[in-house]
Protein backbone atom coordinates (compact mmCIF):
# COMPACT_ATOMS: atom_id res chain seq x y z
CA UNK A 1 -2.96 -84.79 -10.38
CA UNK A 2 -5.13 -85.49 -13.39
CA UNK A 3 -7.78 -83.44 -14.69
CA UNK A 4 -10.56 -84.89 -16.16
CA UNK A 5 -13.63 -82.72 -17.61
CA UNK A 6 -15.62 -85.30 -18.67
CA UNK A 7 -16.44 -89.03 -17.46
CA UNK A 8 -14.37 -90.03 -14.17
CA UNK A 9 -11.15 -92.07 -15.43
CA UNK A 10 -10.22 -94.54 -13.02
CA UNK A 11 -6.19 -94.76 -13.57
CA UNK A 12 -4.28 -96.74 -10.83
CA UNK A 13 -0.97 -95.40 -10.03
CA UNK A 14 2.04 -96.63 -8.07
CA UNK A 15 5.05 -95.70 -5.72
CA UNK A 16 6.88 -98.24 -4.64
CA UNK A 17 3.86 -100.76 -5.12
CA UNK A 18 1.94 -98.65 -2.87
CA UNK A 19 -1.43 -97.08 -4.89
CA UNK A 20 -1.92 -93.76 -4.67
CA UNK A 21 -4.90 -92.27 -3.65
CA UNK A 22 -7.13 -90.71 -6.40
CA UNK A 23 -8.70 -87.25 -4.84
CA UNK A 24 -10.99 -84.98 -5.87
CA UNK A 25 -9.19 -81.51 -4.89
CA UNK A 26 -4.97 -80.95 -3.84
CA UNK A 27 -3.73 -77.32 -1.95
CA UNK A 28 -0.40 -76.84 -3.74
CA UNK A 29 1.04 -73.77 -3.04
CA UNK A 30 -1.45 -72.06 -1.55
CA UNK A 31 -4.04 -72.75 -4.24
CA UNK A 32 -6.79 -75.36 -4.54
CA UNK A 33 -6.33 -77.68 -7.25
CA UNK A 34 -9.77 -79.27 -8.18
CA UNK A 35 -10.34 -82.35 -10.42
CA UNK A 36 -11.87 -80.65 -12.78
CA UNK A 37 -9.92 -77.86 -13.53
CA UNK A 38 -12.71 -75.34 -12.46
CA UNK A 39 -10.80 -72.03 -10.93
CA UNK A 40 -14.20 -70.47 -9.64
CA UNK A 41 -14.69 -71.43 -6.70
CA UNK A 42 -10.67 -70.88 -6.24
CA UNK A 43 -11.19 -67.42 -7.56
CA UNK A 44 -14.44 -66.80 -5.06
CA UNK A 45 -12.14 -68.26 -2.11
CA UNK A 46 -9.34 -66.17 -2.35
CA UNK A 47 -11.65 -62.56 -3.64
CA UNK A 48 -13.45 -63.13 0.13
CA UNK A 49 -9.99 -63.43 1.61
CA UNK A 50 -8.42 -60.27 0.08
CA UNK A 51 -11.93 -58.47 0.93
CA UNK A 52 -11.84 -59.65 4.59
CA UNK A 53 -8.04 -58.23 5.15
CA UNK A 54 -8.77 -55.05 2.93
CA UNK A 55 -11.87 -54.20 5.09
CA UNK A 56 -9.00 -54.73 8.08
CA UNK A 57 -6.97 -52.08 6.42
CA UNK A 58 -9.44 -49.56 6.42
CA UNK A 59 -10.58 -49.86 9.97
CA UNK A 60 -6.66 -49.71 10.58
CA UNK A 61 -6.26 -46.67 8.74
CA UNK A 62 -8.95 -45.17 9.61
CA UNK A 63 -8.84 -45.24 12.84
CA UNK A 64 -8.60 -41.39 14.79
CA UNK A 65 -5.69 -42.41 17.01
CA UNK A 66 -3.35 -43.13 14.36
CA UNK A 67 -1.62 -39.88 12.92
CA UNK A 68 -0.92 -39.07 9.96
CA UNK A 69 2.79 -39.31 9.86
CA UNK A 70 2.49 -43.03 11.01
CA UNK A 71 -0.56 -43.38 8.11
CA UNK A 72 2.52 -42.76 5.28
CA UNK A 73 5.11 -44.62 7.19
CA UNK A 74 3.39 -47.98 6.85
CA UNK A 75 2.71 -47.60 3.44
């Protein structure tokens, strides 16, 4: 992938004499790779994830029909 910050560049490349496509974001790994090299909306993306499974946890945790015992085995 090639990260530009400034004016597009418009590189051909080729495997096999086949062009390869030119796009503007790649997942790798788990993690959006934008053309750019801009992390934030990467960052934003994966804050609202953690949030969303945290807020999970708590309801989990606190929920009355779990005792306490079981509370400090799953951690």
């Amino acid at each position: 992938m090639i990260f530009d910050t400034g004016r597009p560049t418009h590189y051909n490349f080729y495997i096999y004499y086949k062009r390869i496509e030119i796009v503007e974001s790649f997942k790798y790994l788990g993690i959006q790779l934008y053309r750019n090299g801009n992390w934030n909306r990467m960052q934003k993306y994966k804050a609202q994830h953690a949030s969303f499974w945290l807020h999970n946890l708590f309801v989990i945790m606190n929920n009355d029909r779990i005792t306490y015992i079981t509370k400090n085995a799953t951690l």
